[in-house]
N, C-alpha and C. Protein backbone atom coordinates (compact mmCIF):
# COMPACT_ATOMS: atom_id res chain seq x y z
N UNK A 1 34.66 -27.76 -1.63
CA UNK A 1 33.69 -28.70 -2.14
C UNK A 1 34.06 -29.03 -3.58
N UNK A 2 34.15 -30.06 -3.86
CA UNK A 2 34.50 -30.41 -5.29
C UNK A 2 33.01 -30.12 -5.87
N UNK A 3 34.12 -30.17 -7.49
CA UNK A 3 33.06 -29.41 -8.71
C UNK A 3 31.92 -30.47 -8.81
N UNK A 4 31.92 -31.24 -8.47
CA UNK A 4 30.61 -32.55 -8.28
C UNK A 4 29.48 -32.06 -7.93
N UNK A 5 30.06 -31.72 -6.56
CA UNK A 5 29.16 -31.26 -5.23
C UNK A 5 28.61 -30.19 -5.84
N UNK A 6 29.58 -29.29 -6.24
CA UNK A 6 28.62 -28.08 -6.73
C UNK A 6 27.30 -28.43 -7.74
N UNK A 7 27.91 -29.04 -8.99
CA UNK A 7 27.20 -29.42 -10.18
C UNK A 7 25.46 -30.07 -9.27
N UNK A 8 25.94 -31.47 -8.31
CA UNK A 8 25.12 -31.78 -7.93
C UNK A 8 24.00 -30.93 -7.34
N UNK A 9 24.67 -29.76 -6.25
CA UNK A 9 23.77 -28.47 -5.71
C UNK A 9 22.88 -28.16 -6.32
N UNK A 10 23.59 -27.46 -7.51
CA UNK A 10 22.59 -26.70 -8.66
C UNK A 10 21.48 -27.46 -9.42
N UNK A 11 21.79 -28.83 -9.69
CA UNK A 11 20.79 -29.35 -10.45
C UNK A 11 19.67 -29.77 -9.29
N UNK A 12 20.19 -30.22 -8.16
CA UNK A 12 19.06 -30.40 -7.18
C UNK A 12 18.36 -28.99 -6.49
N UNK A 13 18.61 -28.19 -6.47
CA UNK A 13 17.83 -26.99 -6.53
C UNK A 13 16.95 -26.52 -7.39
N UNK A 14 17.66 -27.31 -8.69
CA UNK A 14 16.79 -27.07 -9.64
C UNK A 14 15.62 -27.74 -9.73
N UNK A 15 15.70 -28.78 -9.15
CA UNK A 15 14.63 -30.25 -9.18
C UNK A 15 14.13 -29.72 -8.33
N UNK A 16 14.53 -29.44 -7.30
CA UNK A 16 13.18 -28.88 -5.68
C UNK A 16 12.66 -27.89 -6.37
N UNK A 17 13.32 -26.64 -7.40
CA UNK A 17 11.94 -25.68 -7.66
C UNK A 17 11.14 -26.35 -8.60
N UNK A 18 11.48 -26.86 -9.49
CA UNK A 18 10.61 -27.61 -10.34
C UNK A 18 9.42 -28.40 -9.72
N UNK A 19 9.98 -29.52 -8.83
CA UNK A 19 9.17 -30.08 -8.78
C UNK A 19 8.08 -29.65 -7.48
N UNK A 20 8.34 -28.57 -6.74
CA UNK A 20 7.99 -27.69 -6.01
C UNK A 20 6.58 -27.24 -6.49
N UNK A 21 6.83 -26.75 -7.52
CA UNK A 21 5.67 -25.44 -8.22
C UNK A 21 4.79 -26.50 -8.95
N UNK A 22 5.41 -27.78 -9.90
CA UNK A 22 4.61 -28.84 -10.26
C UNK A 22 3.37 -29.15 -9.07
N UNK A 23 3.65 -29.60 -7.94
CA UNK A 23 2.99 -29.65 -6.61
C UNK A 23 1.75 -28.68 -6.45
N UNK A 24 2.46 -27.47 -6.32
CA UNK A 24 1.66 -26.46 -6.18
C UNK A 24 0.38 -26.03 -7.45
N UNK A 25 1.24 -26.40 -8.46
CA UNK A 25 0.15 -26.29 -9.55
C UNK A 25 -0.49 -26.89 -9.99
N UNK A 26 -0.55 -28.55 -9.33
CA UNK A 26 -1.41 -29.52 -9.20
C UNK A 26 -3.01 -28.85 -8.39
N UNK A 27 -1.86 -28.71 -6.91
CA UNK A 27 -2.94 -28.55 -5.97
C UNK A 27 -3.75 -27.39 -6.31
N UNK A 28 -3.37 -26.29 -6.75
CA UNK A 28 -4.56 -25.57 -7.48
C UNK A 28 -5.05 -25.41 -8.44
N UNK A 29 -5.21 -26.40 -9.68
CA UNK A 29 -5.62 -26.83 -10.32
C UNK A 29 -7.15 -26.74 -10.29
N UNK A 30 -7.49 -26.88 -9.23
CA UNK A 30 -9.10 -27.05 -8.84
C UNK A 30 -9.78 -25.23 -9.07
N UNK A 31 -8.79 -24.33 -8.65
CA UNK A 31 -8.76 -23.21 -8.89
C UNK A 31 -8.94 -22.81 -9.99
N UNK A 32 -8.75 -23.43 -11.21
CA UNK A 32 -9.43 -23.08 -12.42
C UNK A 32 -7.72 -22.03 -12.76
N UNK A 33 -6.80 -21.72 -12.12
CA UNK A 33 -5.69 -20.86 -12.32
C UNK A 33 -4.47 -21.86 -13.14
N UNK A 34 -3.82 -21.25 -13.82
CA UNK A 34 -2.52 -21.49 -14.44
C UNK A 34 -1.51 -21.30 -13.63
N UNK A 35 -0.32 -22.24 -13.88
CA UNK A 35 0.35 -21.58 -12.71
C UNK A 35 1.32 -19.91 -12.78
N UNK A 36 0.71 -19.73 -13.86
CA UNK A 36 1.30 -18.36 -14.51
C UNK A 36 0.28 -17.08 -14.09
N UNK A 37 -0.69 -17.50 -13.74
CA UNK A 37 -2.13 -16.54 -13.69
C UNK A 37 -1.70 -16.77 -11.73
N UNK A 38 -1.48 -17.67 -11.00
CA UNK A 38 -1.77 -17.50 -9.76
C UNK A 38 -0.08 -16.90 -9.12
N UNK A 39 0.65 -17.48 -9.88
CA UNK A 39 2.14 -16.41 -9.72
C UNK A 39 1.70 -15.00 -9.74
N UNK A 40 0.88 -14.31 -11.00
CA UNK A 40 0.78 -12.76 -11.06
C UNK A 40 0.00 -12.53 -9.52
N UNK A 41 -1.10 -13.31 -8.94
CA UNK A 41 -1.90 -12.92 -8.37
C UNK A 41 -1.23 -13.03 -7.33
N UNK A 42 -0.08 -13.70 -6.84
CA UNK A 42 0.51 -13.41 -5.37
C UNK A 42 1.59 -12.95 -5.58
N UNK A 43 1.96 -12.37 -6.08
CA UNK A 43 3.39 -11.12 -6.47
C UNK A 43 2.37 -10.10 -6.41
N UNK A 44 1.48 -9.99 -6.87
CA UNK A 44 0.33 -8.40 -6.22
C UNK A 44 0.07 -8.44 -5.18
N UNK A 45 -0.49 -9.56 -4.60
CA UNK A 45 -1.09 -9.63 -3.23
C UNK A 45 0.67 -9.51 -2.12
N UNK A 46 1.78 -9.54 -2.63
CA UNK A 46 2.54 -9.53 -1.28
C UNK A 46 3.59 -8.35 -1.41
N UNK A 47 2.98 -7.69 -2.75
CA UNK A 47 4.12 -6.24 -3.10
C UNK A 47 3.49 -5.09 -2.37
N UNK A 48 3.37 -4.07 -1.49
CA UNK A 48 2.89 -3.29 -0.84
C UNK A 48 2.19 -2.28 -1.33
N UNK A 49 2.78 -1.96 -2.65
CA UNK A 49 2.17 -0.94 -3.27
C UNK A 49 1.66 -1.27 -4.84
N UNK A 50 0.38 -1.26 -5.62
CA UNK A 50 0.49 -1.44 -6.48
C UNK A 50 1.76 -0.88 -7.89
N UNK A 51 2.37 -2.31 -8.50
CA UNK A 51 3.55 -1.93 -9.49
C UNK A 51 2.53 -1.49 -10.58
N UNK A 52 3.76 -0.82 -11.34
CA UNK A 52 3.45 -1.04 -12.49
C UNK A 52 3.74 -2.10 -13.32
N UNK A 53 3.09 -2.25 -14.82
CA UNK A 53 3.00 -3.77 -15.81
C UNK A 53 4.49 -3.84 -15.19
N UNK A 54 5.48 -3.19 -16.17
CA UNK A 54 7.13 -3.02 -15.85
C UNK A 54 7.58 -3.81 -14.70
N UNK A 55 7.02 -3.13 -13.71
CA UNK A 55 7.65 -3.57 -12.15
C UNK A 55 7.38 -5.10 -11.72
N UNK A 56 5.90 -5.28 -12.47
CA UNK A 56 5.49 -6.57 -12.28
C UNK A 56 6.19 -7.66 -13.08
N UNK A 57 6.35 -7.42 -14.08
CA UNK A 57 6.73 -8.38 -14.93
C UNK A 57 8.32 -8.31 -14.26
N UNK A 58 9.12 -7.36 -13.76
CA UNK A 58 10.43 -8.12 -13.44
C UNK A 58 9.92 -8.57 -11.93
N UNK A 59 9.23 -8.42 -11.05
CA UNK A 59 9.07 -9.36 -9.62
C UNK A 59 8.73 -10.46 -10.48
N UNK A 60 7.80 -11.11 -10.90
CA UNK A 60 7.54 -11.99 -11.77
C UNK A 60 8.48 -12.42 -12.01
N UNK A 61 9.54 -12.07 -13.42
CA UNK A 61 10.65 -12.65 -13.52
C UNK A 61 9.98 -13.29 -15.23
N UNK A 62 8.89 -12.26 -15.84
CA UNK A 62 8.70 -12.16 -17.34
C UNK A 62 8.55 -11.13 -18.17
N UNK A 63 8.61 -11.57 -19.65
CA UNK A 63 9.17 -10.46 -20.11
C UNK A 63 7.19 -9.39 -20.01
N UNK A 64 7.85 -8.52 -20.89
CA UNK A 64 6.83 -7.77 -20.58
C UNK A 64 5.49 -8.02 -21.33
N UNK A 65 5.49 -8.61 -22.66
CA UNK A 65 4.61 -9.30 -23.70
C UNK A 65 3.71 -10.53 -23.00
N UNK A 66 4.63 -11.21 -22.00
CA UNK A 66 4.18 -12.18 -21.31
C UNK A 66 2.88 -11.52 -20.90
N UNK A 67 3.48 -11.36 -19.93
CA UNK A 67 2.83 -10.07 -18.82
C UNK A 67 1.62 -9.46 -19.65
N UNK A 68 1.75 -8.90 -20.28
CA UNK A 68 0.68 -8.15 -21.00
C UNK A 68 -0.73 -9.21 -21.34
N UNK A 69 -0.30 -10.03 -21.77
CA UNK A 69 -1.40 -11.20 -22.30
C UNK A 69 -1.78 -12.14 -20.70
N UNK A 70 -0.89 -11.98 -19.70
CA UNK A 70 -1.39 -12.53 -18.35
C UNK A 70 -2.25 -11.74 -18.02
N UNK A 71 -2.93 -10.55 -18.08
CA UNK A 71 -2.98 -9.40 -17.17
C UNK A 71 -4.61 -9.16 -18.16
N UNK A 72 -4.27 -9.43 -18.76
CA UNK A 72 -5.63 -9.28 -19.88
C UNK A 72 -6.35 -10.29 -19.99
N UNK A 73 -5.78 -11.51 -19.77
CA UNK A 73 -6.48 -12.49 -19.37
C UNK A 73 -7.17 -12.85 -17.50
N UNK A 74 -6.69 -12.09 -16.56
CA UNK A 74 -7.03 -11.92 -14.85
C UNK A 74 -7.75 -10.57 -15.66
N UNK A 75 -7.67 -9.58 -16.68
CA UNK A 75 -8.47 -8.81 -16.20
C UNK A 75 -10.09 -8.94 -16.51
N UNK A 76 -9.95 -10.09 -17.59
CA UNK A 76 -11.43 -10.52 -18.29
C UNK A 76 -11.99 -11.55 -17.07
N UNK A 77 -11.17 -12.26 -16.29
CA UNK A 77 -11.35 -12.77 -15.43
C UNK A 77 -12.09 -11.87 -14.42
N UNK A 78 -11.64 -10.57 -14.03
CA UNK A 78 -12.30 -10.23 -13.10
C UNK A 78 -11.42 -10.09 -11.97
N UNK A 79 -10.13 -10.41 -11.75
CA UNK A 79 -8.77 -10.09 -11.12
C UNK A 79 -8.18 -9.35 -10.73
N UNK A 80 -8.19 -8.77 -11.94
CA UNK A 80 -7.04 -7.20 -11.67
C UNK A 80 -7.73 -6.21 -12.50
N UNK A 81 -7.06 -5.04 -12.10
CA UNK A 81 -7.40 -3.70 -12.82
C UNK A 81 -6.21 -3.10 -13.86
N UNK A 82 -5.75 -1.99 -14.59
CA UNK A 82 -5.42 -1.63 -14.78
C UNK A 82 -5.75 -0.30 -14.69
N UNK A 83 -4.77 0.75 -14.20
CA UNK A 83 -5.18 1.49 -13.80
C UNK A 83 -3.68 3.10 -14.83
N UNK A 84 -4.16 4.11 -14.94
CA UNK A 84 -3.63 5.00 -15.66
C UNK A 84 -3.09 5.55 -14.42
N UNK A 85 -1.52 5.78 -14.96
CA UNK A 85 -0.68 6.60 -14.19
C UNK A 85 -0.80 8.09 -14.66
N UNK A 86 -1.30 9.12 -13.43
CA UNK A 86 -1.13 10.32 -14.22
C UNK A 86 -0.25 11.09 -14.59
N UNK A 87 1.58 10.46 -13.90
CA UNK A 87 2.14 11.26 -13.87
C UNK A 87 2.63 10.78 -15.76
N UNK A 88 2.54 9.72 -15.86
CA UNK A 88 3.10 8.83 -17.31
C UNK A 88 1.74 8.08 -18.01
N UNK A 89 1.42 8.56 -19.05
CA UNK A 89 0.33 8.31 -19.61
C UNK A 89 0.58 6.87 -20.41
N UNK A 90 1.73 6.74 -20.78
CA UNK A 90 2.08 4.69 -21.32
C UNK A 90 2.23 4.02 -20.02
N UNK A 91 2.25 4.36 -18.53
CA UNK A 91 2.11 3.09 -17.76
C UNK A 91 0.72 3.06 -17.03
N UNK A 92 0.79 1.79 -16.88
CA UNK A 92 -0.31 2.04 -15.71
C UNK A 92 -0.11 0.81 -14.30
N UNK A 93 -0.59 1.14 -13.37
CA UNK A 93 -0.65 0.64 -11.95
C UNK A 93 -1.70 -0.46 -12.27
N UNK A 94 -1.22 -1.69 -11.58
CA UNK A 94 -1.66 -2.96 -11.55
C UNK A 94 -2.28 -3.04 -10.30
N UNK A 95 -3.77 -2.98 -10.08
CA UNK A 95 -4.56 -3.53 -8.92
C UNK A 95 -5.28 -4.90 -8.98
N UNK A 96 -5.13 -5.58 -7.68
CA UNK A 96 -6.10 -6.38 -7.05
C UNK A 96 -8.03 -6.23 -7.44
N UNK A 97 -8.66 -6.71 -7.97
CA UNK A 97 -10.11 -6.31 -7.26
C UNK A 97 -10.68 -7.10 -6.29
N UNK A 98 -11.71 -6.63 -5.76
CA UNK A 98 -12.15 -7.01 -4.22
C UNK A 98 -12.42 -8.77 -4.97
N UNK A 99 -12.54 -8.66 -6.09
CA UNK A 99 -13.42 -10.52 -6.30
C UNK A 99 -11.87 -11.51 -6.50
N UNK A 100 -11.23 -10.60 -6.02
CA UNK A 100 -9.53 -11.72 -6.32
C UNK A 100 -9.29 -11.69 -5.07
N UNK A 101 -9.52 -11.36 -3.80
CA UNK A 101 -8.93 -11.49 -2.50
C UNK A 101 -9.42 -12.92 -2.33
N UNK A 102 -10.77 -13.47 -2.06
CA UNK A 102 -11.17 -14.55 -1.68
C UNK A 102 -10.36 -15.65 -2.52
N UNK A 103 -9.90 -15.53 -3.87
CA UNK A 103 -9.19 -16.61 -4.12
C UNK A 103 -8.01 -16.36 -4.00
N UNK A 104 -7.14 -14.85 -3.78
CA UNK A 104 -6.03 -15.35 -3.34
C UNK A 104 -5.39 -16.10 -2.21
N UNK A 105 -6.86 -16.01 -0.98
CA UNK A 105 -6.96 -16.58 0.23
C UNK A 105 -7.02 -17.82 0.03
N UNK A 106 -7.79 -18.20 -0.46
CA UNK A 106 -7.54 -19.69 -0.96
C UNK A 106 -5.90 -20.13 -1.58
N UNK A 107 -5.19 -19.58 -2.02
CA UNK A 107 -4.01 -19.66 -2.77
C UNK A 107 -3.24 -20.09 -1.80
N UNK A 108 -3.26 -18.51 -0.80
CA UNK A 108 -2.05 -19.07 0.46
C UNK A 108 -2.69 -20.26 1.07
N UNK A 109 -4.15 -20.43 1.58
CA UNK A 109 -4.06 -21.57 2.06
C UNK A 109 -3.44 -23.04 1.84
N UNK A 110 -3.54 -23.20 0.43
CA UNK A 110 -3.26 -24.26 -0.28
C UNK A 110 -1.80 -24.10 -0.48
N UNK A 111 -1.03 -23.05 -0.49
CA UNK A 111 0.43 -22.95 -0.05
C UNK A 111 0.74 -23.36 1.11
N UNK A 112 0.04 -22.50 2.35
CA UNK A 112 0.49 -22.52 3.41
C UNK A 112 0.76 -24.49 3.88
N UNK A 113 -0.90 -24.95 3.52
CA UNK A 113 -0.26 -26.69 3.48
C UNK A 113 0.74 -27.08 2.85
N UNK A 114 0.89 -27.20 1.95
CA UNK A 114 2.05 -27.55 0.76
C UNK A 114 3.31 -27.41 2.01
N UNK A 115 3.49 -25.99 2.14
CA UNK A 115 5.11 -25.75 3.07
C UNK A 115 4.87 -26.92 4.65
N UNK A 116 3.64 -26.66 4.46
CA UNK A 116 3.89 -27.47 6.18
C UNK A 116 3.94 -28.78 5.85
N UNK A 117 3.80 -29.79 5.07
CA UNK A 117 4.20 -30.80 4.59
C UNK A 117 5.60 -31.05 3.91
N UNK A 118 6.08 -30.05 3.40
CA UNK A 118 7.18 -30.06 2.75
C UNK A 118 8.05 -30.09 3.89
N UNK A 119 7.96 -29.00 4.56
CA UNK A 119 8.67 -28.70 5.61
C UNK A 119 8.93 -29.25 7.22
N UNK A 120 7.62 -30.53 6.94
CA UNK A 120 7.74 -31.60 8.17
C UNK A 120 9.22 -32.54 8.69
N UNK A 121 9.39 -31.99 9.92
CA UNK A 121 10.52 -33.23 10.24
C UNK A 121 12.08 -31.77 9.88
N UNK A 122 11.59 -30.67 9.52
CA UNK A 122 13.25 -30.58 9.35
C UNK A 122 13.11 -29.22 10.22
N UNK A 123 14.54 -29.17 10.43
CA UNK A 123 14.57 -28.09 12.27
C UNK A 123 14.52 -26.70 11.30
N UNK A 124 13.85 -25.40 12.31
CA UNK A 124 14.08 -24.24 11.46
C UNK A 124 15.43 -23.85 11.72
N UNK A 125 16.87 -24.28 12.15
CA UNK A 125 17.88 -23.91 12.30
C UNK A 125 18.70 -24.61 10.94
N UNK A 126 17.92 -25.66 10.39
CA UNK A 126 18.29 -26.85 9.28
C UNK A 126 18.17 -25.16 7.85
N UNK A 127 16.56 -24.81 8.48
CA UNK A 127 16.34 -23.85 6.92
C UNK A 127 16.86 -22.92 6.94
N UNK A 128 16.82 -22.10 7.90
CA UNK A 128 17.66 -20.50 8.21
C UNK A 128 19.04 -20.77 7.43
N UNK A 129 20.05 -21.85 7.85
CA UNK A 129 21.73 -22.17 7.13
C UNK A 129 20.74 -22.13 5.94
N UNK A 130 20.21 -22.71 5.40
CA UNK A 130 19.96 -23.06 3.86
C UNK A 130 19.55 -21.70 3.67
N UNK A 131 19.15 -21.05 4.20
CA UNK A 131 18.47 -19.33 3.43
C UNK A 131 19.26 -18.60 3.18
N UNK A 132 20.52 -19.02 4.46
CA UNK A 132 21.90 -18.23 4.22
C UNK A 132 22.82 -18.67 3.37
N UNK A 133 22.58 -19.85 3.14
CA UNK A 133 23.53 -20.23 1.31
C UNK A 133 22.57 -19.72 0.25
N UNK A 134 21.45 -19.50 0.38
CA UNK A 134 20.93 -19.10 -1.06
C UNK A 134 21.10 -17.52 -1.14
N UNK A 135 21.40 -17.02 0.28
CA UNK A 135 21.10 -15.88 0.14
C UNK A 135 23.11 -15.50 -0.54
N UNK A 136 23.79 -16.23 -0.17
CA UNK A 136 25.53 -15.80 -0.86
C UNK A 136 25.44 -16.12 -1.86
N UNK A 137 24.61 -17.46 -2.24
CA UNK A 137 24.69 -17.61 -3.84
C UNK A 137 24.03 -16.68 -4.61
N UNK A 138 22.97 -15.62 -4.19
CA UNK A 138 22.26 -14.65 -4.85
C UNK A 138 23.26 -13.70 -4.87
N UNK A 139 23.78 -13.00 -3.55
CA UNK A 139 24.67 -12.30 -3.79
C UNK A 139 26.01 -12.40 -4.51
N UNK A 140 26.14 -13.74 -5.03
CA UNK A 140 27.09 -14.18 -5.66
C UNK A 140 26.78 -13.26 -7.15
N UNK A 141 26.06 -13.84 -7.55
CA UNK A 141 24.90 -13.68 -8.95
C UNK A 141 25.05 -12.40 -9.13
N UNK A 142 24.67 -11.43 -8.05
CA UNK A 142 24.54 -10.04 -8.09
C UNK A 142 25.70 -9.39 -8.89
N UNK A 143 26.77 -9.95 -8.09
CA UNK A 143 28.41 -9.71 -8.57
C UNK A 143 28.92 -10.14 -10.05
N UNK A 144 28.09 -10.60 -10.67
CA UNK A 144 28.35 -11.22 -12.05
C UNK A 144 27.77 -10.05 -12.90
């Protein structure tokens, strides 16, 4: 593939996440959420075990200062908990509370449309190849 093709790849990947999450953070908008506040809230809701700040902020993919001022802001909200690790007295475990399930339900819903519109008209054999180039280009990344 010429260096075009590539160049072209990357910047249009870049435009689909962009303008992807723009979408998404339109549509919940009504949610009264940031799109930084409803990112924390479904990286909790789909990690199995409550993380810690640490753990969260790299699924996230921010630094940890970020994080800190997200987390304090869902927790005045009424969102999340923070919770004391006993084995390490500087971390603590990041919980869900029961008054954040109903809107994270709302979240996926308003995802779950988003993908089924996005995703109208193209075969799942079209996305699977595409999961498997993102998934060599990650493992590419890894190797760097």
């Amino acid at each position: 593939m010429p260096q075009l093709a590539h160049h072209s790849f990357g910047m249009q990947l870049a435009l689909l996440s962009r303008a992807w999450r723009a979408e998404l953070d339109r549509r919940l908008a009504s949610l009264g959420l940031s799109q930084a506040r409803w990112l924390v809230l479904l990286h909790l809701a789909m990690l199995n075990a409550p993380p810690t700040q640490r753990e969260l902020a790299q699924s996230v993919g921010v630094e940890g200062p970020t994080l800190a001022r997200l987390l304090d802001s869902l927790e005045a909200l009424g969102l999340v908990n923070r919770v004391g690790v006993p084995e390490d007295r500087r971390a603590k475990k990041i919980t869900l509370t029961d008054q954040a399930r109903p809107l994270i339900a709302q979240i996926e819903a308003i995802s779950s449309a988003l993908r089924a519109e996005l995703f109208a008209g193209i075969d799942d054999a079209d996305i699977e190849r595409c999961q498997e180039v993102h998934q060599r280009i990650l493992a590419n990344l890894a190797r760097i």
